[in-house]
PDB file of N, CA and C in Angstrom:
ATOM      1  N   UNK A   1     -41.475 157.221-308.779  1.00  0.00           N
ATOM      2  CA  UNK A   1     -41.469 158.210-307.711  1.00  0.00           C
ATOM      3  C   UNK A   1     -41.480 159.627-308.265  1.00  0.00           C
ATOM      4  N   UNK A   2     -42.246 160.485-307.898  1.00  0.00           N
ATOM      5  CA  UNK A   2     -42.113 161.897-307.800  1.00  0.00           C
ATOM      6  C   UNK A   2     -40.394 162.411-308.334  1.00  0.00           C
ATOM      7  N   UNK A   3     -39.570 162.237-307.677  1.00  0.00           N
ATOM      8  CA  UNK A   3     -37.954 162.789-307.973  1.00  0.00           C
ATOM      9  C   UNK A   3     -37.498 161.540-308.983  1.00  0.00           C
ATOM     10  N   UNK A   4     -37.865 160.897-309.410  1.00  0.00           N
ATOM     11  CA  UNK A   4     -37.082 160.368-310.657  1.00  0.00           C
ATOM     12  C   UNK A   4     -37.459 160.883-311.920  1.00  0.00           C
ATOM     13  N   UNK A   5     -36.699 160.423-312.819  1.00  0.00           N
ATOM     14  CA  UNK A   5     -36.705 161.312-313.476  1.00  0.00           C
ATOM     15  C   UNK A   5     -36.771 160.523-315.371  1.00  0.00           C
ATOM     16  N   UNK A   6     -37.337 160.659-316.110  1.00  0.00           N
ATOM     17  CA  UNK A   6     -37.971 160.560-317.051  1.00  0.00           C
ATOM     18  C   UNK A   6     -37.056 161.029-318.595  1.00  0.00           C
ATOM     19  N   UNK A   7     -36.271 160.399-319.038  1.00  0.00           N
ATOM     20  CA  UNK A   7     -35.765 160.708-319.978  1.00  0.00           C
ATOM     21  C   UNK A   7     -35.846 160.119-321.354  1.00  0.00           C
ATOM     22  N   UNK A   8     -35.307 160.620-322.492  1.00  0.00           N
ATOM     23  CA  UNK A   8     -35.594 159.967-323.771  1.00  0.00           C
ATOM     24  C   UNK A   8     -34.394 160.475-324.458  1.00  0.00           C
ATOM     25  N   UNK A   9     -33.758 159.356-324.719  1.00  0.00           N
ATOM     26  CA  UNK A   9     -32.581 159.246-325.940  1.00  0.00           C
ATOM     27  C   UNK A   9     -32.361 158.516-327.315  1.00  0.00           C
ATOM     28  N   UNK A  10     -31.823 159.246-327.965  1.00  0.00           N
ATOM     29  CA  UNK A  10     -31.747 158.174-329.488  1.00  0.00           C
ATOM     30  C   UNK A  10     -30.778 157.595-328.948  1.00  0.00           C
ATOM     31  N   UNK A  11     -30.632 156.167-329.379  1.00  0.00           N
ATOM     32  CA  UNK A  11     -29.596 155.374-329.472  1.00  0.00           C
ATOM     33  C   UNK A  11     -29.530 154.529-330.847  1.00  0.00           C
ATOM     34  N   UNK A  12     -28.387 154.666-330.992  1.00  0.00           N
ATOM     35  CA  UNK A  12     -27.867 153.663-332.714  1.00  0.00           C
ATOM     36  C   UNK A  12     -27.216 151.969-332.408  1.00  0.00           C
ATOM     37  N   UNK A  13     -27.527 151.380-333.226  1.00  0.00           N
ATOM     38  CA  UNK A  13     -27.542 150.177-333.514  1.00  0.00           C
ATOM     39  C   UNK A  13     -25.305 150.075-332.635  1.00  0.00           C
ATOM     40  N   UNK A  14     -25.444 149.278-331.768  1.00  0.00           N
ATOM     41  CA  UNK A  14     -24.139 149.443-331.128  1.00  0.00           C
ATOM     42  C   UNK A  14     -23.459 149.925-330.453  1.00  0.00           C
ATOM     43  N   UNK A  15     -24.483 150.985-329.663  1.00  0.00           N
ATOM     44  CA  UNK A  15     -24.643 151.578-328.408  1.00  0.00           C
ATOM     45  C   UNK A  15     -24.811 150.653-327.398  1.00  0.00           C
ATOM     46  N   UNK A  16     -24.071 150.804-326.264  1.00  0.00           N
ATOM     47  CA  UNK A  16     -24.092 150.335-325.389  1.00  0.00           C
ATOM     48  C   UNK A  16     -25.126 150.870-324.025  1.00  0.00           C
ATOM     49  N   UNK A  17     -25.922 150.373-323.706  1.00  0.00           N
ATOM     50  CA  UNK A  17     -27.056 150.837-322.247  1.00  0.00           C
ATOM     51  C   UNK A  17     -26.655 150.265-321.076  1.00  0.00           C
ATOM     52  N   UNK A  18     -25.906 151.097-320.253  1.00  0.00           N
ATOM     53  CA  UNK A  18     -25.733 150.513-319.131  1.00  0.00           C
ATOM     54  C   UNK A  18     -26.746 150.853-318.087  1.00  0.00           C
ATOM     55  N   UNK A  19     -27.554 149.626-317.784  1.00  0.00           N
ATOM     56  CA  UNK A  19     -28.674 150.231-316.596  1.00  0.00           C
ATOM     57  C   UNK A  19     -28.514 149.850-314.940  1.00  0.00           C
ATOM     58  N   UNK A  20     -28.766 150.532-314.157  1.00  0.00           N
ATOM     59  CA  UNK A  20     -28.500 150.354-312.851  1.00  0.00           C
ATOM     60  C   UNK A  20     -29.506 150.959-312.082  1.00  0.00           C
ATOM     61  N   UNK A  21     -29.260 150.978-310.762  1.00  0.00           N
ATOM     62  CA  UNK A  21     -30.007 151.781-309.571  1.00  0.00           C
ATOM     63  C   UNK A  21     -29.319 152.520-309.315  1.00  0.00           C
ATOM     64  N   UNK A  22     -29.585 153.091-308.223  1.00  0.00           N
ATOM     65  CA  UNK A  22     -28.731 154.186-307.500  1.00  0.00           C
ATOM     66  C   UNK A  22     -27.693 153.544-306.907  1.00  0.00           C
ATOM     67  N   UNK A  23     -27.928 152.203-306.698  1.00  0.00           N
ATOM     68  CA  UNK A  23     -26.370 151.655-306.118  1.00  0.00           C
ATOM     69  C   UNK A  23     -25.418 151.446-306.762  1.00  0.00           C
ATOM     70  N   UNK A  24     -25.390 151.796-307.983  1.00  0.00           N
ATOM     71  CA  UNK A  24     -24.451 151.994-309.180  1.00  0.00           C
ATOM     72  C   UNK A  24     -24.371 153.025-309.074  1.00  0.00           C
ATOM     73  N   UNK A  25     -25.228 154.093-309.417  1.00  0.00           N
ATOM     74  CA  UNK A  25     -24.862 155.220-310.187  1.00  0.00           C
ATOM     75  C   UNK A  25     -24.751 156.245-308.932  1.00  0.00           C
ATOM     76  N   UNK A  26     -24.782 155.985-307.539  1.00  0.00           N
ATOM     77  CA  UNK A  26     -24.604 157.132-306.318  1.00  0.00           C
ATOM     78  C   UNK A  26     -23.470 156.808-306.265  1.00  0.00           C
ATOM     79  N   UNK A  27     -22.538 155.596-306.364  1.00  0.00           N
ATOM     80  CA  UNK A  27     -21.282 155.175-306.127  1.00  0.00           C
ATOM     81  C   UNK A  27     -20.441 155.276-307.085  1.00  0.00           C
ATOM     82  N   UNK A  28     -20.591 155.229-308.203  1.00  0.00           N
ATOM     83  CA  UNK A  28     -19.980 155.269-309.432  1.00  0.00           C
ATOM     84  C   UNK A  28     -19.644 156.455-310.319  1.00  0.00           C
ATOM     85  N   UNK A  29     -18.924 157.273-310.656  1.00  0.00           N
ATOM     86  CA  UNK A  29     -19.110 158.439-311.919  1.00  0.00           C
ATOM     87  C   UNK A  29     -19.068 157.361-313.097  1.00  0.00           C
ATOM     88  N   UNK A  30     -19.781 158.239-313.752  1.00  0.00           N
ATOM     89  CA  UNK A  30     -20.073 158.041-315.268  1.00  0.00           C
ATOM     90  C   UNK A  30     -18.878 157.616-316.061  1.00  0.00           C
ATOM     91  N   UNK A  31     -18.125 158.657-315.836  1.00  0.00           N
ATOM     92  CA  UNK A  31     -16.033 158.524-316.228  1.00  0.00           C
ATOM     93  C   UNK A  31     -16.197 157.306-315.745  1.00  0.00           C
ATOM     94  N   UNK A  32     -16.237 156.898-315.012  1.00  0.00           N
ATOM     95  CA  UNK A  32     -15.474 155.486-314.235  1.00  0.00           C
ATOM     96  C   UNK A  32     -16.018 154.616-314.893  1.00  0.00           C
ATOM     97  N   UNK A  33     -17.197 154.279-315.157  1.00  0.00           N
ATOM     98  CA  UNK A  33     -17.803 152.955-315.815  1.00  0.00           C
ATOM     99  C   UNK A  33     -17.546 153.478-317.058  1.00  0.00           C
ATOM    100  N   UNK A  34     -17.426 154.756-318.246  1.00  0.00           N
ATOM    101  CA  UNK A  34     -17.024 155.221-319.445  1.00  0.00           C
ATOM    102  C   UNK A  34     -15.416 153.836-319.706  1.00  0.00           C
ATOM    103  N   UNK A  35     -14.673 154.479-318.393  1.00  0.00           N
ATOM    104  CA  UNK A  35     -13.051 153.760-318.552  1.00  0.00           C
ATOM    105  C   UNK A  35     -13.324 152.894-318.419  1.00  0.00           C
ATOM    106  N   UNK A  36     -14.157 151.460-317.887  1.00  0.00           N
ATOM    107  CA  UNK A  36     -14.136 150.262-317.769  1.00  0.00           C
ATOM    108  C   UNK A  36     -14.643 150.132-319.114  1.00  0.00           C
ATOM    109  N   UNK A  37     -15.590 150.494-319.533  1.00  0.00           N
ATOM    110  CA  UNK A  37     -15.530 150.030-320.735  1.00  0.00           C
ATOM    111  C   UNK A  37     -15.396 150.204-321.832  1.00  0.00           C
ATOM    112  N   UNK A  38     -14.487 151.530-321.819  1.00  0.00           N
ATOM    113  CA  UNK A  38     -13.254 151.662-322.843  1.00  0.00           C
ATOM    114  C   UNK A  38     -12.732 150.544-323.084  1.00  0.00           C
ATOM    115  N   UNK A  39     -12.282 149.659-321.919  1.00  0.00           N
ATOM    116  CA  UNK A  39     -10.963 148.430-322.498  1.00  0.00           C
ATOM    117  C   UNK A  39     -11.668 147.669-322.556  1.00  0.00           C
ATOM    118  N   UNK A  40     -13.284 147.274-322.729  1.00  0.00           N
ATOM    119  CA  UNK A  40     -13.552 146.803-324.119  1.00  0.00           C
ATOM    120  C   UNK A  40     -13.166 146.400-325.745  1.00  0.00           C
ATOM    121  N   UNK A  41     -12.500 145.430-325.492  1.00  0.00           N
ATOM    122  CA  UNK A  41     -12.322 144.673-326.949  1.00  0.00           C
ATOM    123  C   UNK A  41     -13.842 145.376-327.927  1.00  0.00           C
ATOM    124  N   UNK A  42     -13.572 146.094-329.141  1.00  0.00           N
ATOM    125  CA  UNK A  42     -14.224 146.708-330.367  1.00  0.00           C
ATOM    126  C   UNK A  42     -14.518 145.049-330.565  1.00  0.00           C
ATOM    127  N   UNK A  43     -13.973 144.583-331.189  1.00  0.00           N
ATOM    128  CA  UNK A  43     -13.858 143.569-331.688  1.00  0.00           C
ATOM    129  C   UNK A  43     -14.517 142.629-331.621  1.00  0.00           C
ATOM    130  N   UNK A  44     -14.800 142.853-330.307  1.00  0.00           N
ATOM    131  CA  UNK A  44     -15.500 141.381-329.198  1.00  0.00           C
ATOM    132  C   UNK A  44     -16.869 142.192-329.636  1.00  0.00           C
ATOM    133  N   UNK A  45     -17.321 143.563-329.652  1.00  0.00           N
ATOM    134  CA  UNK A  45     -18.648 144.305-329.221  1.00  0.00           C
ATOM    135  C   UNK A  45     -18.957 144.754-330.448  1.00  0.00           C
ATOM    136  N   UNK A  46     -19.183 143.860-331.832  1.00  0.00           N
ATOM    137  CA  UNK A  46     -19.453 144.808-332.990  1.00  0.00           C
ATOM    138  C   UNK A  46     -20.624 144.448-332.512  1.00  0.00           C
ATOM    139  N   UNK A  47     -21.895 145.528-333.842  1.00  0.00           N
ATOM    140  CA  UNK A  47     -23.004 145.962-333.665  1.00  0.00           C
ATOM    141  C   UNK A  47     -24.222 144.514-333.293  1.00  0.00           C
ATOM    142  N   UNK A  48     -23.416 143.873-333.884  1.00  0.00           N
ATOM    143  CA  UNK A  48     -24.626 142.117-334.098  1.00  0.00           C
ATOM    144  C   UNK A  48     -24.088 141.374-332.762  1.00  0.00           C
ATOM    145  N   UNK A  49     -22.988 141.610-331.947  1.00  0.00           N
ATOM    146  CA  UNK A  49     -22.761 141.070-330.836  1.00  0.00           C
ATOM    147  C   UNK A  49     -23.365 141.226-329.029  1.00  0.00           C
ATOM    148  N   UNK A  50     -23.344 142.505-329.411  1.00  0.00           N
ATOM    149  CA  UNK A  50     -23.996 143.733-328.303  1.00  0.00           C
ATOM    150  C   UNK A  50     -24.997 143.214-327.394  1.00  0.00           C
ATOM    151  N   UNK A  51     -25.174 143.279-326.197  1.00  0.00           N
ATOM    152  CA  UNK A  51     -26.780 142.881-325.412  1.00  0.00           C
ATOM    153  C   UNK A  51     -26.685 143.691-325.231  1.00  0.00           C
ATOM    154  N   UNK A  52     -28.213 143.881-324.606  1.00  0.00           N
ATOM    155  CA  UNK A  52     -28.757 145.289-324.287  1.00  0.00           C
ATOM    156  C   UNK A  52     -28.380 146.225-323.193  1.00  0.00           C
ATOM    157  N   UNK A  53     -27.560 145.485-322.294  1.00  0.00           N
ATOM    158  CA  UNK A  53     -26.892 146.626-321.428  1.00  0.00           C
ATOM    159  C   UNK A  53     -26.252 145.784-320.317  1.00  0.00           C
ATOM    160  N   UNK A  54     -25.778 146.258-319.557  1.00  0.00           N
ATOM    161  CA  UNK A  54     -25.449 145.286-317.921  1.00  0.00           C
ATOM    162  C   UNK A  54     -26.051 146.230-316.882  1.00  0.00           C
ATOM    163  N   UNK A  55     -26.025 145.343-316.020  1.00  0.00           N
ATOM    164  CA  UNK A  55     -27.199 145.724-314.792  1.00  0.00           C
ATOM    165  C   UNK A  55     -26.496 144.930-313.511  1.00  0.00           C
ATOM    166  N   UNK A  56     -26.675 145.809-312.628  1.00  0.00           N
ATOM    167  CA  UNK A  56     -26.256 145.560-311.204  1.00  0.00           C
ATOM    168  C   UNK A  56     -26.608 144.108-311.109  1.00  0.00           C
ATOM    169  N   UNK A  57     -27.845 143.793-310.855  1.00  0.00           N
ATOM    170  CA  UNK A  57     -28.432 142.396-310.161  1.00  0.00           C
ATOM    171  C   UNK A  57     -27.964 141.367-310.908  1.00  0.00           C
ATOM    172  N   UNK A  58     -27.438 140.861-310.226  1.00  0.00           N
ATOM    173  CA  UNK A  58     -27.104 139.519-310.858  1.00  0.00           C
ATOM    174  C   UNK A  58     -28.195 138.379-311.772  1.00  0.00           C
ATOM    175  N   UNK A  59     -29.130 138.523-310.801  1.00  0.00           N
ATOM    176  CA  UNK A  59     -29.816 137.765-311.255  1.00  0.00           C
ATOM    177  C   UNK A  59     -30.817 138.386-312.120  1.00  0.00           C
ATOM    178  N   UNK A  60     -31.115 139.628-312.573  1.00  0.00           N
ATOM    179  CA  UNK A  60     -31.567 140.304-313.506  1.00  0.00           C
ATOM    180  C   UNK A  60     -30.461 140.093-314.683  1.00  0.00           C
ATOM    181  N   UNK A  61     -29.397 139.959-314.490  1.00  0.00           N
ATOM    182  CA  UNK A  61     -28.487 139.889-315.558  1.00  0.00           C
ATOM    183  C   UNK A  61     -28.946 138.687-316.309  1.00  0.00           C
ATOM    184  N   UNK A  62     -28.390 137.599-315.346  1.00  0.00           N
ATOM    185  CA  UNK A  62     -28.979 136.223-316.051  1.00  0.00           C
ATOM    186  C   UNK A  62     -30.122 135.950-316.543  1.00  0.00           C
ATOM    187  N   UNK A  63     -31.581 136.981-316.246  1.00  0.00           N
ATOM    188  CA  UNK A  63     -32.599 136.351-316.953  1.00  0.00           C
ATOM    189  C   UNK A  63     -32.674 137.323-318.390  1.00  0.00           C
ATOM    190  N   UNK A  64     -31.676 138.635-318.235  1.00  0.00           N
ATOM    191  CA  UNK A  64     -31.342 139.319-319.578  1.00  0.00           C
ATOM    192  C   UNK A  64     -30.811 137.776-320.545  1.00  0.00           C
ATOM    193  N   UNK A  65     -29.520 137.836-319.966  1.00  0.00           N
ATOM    194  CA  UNK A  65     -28.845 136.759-320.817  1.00  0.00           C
ATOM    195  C   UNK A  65     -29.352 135.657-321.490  1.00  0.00           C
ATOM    196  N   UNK A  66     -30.619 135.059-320.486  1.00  0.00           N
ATOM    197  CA  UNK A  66     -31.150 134.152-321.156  1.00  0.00           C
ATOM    198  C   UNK A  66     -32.326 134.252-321.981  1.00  0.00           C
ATOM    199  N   UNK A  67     -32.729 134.992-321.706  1.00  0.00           N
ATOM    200  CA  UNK A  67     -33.793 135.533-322.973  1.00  0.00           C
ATOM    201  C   UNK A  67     -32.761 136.230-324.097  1.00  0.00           C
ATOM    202  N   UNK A  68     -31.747 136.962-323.776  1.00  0.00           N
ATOM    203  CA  UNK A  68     -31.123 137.440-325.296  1.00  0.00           C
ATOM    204  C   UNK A  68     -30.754 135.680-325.794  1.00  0.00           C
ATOM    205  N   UNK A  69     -30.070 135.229-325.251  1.00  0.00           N
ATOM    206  CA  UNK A  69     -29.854 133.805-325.697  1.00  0.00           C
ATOM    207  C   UNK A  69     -30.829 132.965-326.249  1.00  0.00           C
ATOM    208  N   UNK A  70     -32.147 132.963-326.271  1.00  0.00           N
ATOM    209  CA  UNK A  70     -33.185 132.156-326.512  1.00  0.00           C
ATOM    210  C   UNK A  70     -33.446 133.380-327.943  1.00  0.00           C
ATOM    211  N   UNK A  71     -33.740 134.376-328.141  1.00  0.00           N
ATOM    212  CA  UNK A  71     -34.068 135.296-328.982  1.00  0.00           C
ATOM    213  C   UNK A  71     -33.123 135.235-330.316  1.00  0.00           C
ATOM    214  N   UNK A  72     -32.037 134.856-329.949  1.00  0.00           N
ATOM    215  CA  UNK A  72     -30.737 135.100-330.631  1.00  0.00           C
ATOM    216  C   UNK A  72     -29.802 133.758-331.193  1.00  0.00           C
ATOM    217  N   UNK A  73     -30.960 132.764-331.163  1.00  0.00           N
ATOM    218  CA  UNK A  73     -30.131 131.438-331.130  1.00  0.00           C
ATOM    219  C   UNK A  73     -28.965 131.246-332.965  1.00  0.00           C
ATOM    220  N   UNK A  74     -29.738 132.171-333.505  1.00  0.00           N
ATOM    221  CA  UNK A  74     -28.966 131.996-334.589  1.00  0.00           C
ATOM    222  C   UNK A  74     -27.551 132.465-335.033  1.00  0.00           C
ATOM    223  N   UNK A  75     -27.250 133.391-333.466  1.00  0.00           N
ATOM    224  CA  UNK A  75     -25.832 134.088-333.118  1.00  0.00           C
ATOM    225  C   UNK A  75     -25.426 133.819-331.898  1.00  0.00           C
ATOM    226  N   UNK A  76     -25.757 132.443-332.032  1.00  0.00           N
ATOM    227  CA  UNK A  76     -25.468 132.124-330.253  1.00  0.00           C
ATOM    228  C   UNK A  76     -23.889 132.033-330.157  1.00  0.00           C
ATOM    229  N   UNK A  77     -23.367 131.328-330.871  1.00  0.00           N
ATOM    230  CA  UNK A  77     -21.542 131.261-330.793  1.00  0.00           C
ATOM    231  C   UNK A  77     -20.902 132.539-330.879  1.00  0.00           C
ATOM    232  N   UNK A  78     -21.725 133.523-331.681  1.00  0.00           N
ATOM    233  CA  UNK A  78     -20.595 135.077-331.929  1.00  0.00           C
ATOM    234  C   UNK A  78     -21.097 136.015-330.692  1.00  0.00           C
ATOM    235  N   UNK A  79     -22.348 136.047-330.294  1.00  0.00           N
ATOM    236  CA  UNK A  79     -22.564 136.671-328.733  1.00  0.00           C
ATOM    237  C   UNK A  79     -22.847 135.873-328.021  1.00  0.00           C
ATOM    238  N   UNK A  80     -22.089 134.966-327.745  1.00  0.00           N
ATOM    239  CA  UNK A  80     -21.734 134.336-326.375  1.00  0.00           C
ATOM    240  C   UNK A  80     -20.403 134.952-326.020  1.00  0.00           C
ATOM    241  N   UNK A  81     -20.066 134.928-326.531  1.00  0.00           N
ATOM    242  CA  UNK A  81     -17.892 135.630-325.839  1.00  0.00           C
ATOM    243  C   UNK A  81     -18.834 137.265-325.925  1.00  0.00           C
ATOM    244  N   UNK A  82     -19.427 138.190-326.308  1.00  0.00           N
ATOM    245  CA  UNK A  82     -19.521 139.231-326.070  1.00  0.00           C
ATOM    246  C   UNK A  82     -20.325 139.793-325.022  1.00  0.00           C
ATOM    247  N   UNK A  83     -21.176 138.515-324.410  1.00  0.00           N
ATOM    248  CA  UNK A  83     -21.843 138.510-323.460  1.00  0.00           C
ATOM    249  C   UNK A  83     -21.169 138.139-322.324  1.00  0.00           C
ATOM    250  N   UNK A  84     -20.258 137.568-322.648  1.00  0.00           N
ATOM    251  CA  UNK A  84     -19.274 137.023-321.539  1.00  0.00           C
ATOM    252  C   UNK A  84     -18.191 138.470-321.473  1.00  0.00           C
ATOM    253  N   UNK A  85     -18.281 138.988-322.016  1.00  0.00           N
ATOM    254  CA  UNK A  85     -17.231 140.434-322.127  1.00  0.00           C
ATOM    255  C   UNK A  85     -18.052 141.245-320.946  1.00  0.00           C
ATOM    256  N   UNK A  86     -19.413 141.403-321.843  1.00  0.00           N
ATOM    257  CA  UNK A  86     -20.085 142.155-320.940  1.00  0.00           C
ATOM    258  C   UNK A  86     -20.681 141.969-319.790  1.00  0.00           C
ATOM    259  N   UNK A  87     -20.465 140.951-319.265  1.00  0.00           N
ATOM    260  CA  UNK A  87     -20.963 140.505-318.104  1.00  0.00           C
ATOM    261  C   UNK A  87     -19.480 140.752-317.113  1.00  0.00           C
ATOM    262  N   UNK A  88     -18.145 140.420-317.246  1.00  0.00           N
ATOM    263  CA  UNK A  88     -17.074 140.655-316.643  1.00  0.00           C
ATOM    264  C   UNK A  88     -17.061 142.228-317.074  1.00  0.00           C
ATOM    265  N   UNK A  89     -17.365 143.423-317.494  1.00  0.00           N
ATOM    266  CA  UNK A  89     -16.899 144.415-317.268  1.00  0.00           C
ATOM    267  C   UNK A  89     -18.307 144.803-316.359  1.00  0.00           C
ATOM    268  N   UNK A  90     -19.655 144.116-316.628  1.00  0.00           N
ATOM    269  CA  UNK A  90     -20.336 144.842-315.396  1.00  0.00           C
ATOM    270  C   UNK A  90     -20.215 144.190-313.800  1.00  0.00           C
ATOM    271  N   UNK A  91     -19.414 143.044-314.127  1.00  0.00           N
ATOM    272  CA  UNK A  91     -18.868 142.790-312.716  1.00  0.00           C
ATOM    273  C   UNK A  91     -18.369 143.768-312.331  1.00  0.00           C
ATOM    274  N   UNK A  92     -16.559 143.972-312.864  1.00  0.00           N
ATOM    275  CA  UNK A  92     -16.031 144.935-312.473  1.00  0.00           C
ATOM    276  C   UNK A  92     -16.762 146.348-312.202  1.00  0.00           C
ATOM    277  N   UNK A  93     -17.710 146.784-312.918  1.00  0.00           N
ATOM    278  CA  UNK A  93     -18.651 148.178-312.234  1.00  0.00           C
ATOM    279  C   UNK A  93     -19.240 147.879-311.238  1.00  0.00           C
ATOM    280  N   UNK A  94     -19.562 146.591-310.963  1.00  0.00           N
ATOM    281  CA  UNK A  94     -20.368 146.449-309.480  1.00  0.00           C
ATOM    282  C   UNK A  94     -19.095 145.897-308.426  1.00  0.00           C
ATOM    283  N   UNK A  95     -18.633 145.766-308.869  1.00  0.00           N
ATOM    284  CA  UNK A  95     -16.819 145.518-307.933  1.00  0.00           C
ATOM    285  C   UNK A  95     -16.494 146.684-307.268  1.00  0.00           C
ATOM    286  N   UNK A  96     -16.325 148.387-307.996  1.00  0.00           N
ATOM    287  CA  UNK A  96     -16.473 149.443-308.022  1.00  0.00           C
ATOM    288  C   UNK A  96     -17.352 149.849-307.189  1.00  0.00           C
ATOM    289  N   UNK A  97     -17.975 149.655-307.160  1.00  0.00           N
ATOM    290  CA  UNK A  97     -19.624 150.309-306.478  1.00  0.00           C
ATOM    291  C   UNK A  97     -19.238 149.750-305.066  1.00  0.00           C
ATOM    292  N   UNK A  98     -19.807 148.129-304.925  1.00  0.00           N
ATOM    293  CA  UNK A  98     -19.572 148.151-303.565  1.00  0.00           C
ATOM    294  C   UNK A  98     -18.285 147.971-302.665  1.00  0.00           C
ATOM    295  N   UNK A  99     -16.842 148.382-303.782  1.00  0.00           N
ATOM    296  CA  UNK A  99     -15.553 149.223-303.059  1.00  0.00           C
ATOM    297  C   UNK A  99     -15.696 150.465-302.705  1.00  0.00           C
ATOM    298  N   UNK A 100     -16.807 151.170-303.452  1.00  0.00           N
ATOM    299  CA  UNK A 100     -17.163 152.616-302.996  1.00  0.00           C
ATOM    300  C   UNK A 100     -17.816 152.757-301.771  1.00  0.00           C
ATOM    301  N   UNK A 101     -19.012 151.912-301.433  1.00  0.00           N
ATOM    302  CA  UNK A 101     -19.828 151.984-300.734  1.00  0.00           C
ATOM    303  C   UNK A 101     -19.288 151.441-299.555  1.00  0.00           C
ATOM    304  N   UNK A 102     -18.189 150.813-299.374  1.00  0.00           N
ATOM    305  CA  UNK A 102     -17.699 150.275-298.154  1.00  0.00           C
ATOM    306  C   UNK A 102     -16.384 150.897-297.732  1.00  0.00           C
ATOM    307  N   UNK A 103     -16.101 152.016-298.342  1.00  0.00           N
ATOM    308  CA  UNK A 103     -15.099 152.993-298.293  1.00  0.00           C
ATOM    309  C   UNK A 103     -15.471 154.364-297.727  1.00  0.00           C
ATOM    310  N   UNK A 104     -15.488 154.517-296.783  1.00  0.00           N
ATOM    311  CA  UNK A 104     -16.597 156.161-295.703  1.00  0.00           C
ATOM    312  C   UNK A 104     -15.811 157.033-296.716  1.00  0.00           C
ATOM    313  N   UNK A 105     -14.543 157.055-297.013  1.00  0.00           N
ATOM    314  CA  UNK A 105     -13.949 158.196-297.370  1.00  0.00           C
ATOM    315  C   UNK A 105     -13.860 158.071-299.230  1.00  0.00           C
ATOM    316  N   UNK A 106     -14.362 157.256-299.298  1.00  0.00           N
ATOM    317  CA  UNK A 106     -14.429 157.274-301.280  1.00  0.00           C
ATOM    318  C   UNK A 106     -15.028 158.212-301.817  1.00  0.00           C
ATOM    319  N   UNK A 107     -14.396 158.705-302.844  1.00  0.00           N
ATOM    320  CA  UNK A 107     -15.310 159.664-303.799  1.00  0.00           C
ATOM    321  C   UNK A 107     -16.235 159.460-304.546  1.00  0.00           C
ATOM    322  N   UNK A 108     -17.474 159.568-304.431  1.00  0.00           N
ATOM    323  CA  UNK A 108     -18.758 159.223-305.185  1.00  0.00           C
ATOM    324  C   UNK A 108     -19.612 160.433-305.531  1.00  0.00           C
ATOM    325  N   UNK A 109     -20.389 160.222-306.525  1.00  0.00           N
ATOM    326  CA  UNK A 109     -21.589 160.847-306.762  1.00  0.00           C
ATOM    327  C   UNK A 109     -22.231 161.472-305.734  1.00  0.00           C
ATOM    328  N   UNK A 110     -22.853 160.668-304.356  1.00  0.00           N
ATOM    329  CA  UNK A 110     -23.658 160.519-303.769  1.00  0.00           C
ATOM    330  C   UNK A 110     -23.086 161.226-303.159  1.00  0.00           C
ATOM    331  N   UNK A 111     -21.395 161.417-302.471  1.00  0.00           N
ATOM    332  CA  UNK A 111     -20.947 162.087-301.776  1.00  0.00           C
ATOM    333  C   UNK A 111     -20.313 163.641-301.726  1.00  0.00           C
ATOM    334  N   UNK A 112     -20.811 163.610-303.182  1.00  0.00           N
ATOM    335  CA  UNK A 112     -20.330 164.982-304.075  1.00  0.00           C
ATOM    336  C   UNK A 112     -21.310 165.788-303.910  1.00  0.00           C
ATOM    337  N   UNK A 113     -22.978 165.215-303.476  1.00  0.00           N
ATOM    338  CA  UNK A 113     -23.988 166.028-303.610  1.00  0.00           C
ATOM    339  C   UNK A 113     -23.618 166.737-302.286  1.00  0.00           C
TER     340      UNK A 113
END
């Protein structure tokens, strides 16, 4: 679309990409999904564990998961629990979202504009 918007970032090996729509990110501050996954276990998320991001749709998640899983079979036991990390903290961001969105009086992005 015309108003979206087109960006380019370096990212390093263990960076985390969190991708969404606007139904994440109109409902959500940045801080807020930052603190969810602050309490991220390090541990659980070193650099060789990592998927490529979490994403609203569920079912976009799962066909992430299963292609990182098919790609990755030779680290399937050490990112499986980190995929399972990251899949329960992008629950909880989409837990967030549509507590925001079903809240008239919540503080959001969307409602800040």
């Amino acid at each position: 679309p015309s108003d979206g918007a087109v960006t380019t970032i370096k990212i390093r090996r263990g960076d985390l990409v969190v991708c969404g729509s606007d139904g994440i990110f109109d409902n959500v501050f940045d801080e807020d999904i930052i603190n969810i996954l602050k309490t991220l276990d390090s541990n659980d998320l070193s650099p060789d564990k990592r998927l490529l991001g979490l994403v609203e749709d569920e079912a976009a998640y799962e066909h992430i998961l299963t292609h990182h899983r098919r790609s990755a079979s030779a680290r399937a036991s050490a990112g499986s629990h980190a995929q399972q990390v990251l899949k329960e903290a992008g629950k909880e961001i989409v837990r967030l979202s549509t507590s925001n969105t079903n809240d008239p009086r919540a503080n959001t992005p969307f409602a800040a504009k």
